[in-house]
C-alpha atoms as a PDB file:
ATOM      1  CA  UNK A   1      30.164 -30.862 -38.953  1.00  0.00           C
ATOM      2  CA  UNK A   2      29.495 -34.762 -39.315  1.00  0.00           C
ATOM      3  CA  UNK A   3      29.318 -34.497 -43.065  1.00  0.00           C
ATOM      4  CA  UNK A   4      26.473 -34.752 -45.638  1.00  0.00           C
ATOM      5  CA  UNK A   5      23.106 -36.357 -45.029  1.00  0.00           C
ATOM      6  CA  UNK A   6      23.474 -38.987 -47.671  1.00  0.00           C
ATOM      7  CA  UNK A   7      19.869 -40.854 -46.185  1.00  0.00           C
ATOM      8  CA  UNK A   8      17.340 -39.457 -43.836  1.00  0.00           C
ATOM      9  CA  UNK A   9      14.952 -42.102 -42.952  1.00  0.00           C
ATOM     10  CA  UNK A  10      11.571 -40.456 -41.241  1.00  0.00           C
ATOM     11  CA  UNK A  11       9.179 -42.771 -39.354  1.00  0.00           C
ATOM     12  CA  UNK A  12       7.098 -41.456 -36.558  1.00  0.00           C
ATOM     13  CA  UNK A  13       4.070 -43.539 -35.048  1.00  0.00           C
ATOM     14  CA  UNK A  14       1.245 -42.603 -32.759  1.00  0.00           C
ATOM     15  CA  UNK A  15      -1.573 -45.056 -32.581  1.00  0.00           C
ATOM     16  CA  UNK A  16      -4.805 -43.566 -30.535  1.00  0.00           C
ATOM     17  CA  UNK A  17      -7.608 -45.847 -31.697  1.00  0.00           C
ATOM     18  CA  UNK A  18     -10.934 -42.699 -33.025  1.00  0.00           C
ATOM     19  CA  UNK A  19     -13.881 -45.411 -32.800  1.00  0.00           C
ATOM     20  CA  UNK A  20     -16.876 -43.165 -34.609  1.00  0.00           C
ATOM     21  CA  UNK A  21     -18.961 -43.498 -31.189  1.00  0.00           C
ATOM     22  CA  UNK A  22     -16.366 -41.869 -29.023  1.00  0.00           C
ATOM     23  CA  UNK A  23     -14.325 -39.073 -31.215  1.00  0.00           C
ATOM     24  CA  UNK A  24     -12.105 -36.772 -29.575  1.00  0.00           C
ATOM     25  CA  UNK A  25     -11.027 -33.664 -31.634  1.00  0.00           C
ATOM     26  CA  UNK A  26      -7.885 -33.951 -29.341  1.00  0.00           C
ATOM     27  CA  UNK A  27      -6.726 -37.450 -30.920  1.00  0.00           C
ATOM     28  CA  UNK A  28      -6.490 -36.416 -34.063  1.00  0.00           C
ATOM     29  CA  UNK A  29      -4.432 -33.388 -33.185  1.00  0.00           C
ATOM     30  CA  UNK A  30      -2.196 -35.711 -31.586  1.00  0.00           C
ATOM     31  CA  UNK A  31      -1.818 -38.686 -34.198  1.00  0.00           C
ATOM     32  CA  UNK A  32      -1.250 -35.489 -36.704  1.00  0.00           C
ATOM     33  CA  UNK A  33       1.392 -33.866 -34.598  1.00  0.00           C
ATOM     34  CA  UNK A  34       3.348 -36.988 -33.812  1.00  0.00           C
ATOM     35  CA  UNK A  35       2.718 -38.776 -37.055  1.00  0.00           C
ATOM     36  CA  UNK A  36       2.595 -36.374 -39.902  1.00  0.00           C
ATOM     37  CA  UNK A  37       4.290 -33.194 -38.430  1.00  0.00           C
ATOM     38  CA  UNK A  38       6.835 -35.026 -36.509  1.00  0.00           C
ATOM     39  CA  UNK A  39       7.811 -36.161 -40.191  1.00  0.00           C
ATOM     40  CA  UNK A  40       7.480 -32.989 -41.935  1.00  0.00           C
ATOM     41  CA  UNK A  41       9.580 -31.185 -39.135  1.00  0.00           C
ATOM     42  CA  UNK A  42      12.181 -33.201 -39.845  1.00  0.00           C
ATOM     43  CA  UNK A  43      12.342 -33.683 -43.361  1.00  0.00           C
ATOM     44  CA  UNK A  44      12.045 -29.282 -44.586  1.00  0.00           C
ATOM     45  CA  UNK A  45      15.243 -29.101 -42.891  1.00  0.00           C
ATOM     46  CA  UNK A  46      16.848 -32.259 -44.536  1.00  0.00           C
ATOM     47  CA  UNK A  47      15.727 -31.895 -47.604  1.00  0.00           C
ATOM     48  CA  UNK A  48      17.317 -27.818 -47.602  1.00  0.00           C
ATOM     49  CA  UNK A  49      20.150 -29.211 -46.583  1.00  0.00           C
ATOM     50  CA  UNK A  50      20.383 -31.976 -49.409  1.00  0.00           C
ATOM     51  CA  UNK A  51      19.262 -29.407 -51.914  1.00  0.00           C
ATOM     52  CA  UNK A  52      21.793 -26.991 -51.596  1.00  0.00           C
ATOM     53  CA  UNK A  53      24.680 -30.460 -51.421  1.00  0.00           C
ATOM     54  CA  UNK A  54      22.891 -31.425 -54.851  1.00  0.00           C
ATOM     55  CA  UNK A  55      21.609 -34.675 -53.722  1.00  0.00           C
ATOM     56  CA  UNK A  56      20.223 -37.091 -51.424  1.00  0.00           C
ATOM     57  CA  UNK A  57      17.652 -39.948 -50.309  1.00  0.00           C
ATOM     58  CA  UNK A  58      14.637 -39.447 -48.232  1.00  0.00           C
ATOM     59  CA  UNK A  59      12.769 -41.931 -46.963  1.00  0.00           C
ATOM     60  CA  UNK A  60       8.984 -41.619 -45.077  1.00  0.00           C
ATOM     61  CA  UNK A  61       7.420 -44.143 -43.129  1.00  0.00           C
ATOM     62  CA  UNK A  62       3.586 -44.735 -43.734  1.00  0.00           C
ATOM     63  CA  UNK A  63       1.328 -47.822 -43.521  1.00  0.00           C
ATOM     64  CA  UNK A  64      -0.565 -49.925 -45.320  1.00  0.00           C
ATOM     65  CA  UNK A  65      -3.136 -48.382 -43.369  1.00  0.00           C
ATOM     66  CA  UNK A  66      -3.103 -45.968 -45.623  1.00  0.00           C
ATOM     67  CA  UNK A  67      -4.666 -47.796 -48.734  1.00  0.00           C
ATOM     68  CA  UNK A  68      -8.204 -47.567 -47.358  1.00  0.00           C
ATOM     69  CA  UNK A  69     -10.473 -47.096 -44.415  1.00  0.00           C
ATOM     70  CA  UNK A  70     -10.483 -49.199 -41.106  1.00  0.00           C
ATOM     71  CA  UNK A  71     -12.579 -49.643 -38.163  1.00  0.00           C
ATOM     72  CA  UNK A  72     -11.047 -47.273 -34.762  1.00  0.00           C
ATOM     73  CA  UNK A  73      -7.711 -45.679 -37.679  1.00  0.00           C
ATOM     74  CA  UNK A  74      -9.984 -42.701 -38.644  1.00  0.00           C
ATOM     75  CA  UNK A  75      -6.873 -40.740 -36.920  1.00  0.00           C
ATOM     76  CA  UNK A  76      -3.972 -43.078 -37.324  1.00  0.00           C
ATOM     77  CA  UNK A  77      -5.004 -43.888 -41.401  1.00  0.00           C
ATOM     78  CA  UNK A  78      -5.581 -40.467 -42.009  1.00  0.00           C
ATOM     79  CA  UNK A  79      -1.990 -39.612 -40.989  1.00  0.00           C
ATOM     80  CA  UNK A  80      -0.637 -42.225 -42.615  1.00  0.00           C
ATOM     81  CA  UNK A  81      -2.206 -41.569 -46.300  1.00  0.00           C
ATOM     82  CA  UNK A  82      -1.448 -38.407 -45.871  1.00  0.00           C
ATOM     83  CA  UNK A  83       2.345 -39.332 -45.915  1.00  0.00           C
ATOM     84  CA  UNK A  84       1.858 -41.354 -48.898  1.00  0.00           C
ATOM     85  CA  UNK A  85       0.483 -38.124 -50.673  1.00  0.00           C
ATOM     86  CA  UNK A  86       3.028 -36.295 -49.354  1.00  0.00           C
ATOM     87  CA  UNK A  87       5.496 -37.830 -50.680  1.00  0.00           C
ATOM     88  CA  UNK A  88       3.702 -38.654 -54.022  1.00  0.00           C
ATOM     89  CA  UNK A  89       3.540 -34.574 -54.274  1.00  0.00           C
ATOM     90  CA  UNK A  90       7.329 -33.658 -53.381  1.00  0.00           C
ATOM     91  CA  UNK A  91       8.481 -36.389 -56.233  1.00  0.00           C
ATOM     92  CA  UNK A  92       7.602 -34.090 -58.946  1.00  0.00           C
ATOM     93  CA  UNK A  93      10.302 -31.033 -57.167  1.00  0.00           C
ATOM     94  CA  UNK A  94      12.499 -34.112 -55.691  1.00  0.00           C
ATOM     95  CA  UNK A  95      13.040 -35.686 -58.939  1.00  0.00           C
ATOM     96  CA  UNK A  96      14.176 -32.313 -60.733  1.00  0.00           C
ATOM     97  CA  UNK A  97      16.534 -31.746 -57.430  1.00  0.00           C
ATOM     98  CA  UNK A  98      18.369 -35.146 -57.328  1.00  0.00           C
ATOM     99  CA  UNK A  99      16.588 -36.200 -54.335  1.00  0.00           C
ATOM    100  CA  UNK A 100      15.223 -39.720 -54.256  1.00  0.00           C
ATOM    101  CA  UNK A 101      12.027 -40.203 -52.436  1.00  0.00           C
ATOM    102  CA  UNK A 102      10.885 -42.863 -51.224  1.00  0.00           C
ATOM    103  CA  UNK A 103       7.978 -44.059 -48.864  1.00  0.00           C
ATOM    104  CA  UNK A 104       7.663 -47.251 -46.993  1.00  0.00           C
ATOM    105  CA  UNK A 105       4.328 -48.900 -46.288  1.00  0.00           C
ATOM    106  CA  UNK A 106       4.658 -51.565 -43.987  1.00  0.00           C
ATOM    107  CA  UNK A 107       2.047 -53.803 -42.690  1.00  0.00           C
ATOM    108  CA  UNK A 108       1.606 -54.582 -39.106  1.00  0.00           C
ATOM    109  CA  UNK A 109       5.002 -54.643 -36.980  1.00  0.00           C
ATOM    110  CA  UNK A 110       5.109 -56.322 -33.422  1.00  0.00           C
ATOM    111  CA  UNK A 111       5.955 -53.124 -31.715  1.00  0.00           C
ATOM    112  CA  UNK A 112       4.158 -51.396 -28.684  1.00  0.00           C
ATOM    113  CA  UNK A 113       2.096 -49.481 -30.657  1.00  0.00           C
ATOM    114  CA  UNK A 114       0.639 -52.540 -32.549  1.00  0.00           C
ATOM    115  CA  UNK A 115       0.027 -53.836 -28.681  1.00  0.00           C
ATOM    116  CA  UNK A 116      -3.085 -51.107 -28.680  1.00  0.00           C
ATOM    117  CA  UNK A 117      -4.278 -52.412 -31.620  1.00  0.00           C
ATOM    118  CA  UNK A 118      -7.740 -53.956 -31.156  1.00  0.00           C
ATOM    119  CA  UNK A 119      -7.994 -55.505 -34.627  1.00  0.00           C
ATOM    120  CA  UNK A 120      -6.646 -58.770 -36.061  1.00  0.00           C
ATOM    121  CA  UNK A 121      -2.987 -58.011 -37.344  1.00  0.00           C
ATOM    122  CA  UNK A 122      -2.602 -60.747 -39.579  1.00  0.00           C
ATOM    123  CA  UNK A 123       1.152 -61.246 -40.451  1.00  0.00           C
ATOM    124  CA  UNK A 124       2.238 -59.459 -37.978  1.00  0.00           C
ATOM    125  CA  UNK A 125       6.195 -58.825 -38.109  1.00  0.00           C
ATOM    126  CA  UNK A 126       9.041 -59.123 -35.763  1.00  0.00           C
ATOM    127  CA  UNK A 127      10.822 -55.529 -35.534  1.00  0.00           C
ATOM    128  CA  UNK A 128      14.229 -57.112 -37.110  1.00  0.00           C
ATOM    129  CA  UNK A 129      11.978 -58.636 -39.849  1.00  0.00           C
ATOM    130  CA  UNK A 130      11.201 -55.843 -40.895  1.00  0.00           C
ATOM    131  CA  UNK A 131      13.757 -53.545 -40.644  1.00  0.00           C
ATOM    132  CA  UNK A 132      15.665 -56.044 -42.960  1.00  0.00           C
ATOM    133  CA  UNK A 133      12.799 -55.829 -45.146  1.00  0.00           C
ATOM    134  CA  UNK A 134      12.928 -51.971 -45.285  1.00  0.00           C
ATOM    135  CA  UNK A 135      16.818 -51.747 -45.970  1.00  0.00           C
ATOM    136  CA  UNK A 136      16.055 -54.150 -48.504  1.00  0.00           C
ATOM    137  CA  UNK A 137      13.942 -51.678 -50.003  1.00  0.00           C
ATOM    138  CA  UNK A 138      16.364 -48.797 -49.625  1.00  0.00           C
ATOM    139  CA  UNK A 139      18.846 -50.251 -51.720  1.00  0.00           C
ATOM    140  CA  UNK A 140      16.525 -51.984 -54.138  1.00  0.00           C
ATOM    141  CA  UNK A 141      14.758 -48.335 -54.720  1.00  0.00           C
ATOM    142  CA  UNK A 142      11.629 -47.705 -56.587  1.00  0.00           C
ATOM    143  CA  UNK A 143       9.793 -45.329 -54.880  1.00  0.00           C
ATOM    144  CA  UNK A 144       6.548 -47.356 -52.936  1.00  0.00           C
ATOM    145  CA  UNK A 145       7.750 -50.170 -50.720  1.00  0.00           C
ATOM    146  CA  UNK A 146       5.348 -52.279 -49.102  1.00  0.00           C
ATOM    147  CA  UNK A 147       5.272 -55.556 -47.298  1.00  0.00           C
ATOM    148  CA  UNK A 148       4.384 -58.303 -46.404  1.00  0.00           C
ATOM    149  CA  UNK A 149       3.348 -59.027 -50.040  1.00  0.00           C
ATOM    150  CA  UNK A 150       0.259 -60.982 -48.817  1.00  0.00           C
ATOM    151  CA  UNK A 151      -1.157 -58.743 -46.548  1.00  0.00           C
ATOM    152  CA  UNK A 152      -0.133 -55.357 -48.873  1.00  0.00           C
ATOM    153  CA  UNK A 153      -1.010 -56.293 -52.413  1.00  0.00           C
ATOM    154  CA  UNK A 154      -4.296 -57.721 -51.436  1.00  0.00           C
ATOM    155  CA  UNK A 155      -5.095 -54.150 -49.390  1.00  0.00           C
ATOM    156  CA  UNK A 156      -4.208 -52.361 -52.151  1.00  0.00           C
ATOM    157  CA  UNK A 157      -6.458 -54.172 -54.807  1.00  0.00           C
ATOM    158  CA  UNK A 158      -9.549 -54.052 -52.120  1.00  0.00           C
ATOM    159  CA  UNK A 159      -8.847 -49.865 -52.852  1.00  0.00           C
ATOM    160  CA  UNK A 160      -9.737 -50.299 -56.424  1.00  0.00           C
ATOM    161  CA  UNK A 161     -13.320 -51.899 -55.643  1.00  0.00           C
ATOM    162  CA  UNK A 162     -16.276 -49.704 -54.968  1.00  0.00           C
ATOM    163  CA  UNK A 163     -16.151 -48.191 -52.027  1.00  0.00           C
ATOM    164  CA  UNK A 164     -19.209 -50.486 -50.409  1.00  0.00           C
ATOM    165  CA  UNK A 165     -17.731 -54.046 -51.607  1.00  0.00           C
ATOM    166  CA  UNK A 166     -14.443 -52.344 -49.744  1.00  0.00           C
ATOM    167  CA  UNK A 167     -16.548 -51.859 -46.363  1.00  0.00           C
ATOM    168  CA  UNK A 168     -17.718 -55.129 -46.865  1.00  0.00           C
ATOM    169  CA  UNK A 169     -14.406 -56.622 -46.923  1.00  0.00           C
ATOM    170  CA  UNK A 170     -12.628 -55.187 -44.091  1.00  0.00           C
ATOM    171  CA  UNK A 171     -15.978 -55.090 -42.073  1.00  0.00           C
ATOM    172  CA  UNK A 172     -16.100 -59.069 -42.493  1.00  0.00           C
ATOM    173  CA  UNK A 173     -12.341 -59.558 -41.803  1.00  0.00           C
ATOM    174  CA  UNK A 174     -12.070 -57.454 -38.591  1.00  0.00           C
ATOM    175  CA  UNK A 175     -15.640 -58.885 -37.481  1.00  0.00           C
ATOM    176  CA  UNK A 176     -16.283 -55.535 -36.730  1.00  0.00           C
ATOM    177  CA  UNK A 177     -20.290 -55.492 -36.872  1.00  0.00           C
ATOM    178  CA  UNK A 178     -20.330 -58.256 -34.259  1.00  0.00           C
ATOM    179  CA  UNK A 179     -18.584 -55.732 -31.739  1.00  0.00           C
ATOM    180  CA  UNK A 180     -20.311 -53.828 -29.151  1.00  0.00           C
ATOM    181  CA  UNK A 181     -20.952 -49.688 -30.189  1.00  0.00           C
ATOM    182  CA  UNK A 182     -19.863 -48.621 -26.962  1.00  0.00           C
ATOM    183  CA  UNK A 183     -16.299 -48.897 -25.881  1.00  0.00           C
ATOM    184  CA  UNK A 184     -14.759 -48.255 -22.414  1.00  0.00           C
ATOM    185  CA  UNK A 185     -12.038 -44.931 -23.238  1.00  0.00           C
ATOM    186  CA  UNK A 186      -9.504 -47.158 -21.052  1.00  0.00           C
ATOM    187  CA  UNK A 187      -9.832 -50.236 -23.660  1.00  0.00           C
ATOM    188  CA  UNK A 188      -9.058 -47.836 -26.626  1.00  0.00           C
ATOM    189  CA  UNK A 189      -5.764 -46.864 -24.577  1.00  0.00           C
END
């Protein structure tokens, strides 16, 4: 009745930190549900919609996350690359239906959810940052946008290394093999 769904814009974000000492089959369930179906449930109906119009612009939120492993995002990263592959698979259909895709991989956002977050955020973003930065990216198109450049680009080169110099890496940057195994479930929130 409102008219046509020119943009749709999905981003839906659960953060329940999965350290490997302490997984609960339950909190991936839930980072799933929120994160990936809470997208997908969303966007079927959308993109019918746009399909039978002719046209339209999608847009799903992932993270850089996505681009490779990290210490308690077993749950949260999984979600999050499995956006990016989702919307790396509906491109092929999209593309023949006049539907832009797009997804958005942002780095770390000063939200609530990054206030869980045991790990060192570095360049951590206001909200208006980067939502400025995202409808930057809408207009600009191209179908991966990810920022900040310095924290993004250099994640997404560290994915091209062997998997063990990768480890390496992120375990020296997060100082994760100084940390104790054990964590308290009321520090993981």
């Amino acid at each position: 009745d409102m008219g046509p769904i020119v943009l749709a814009v999905f981003n839906a974000g659960n953060y329940i930190a999965t350290p490997g000492e302490h997984l609960v089959v339950r909190d991936f369930h839930r980072s799933f549900a929120v994160n990936y179906f809470g997208i997908v449930n969303g966007l079927v109906p959308a993109v019918d919609y746009m399909r039978t119009r002719g046209r339209g612009h999608v847009v799903l939120v992932g993270s850089v996350t996505a681009y490779s492993g990290w210490p308690t995002t077993a749950a949260y990263g999984g979600t999050k690359a499995a956006i990016n592959i989702l919307a790396e698979s509906l491109k092929y259909d999209f593309d023949k239906m006049n539907i832009r895709i797009q997804v958005m991989n942002p780095g770390f956002v000063d939200t609530p959810l990054t206030e869980k977050n045991m790990l060192p955020m570095p360049g951590l973003m206001p909200v208006h940052r980067a939502s400025r930065r995202m409808a930057r990216g809408i207009r600009r198109g191209g179908f991966e946008v990810t920022f900040p450049y310095h924290i993004s680009w250099p994640l997404k080169l560290l994915g091209l290394l062997p998997r063990p110099v990768g480890r390496l890496v992120i375990g020296l940057t997060t100082s994760w093999r100084g940390r104790p195994l054990y964590f308290d479930r009321k520090t993981l929130g």
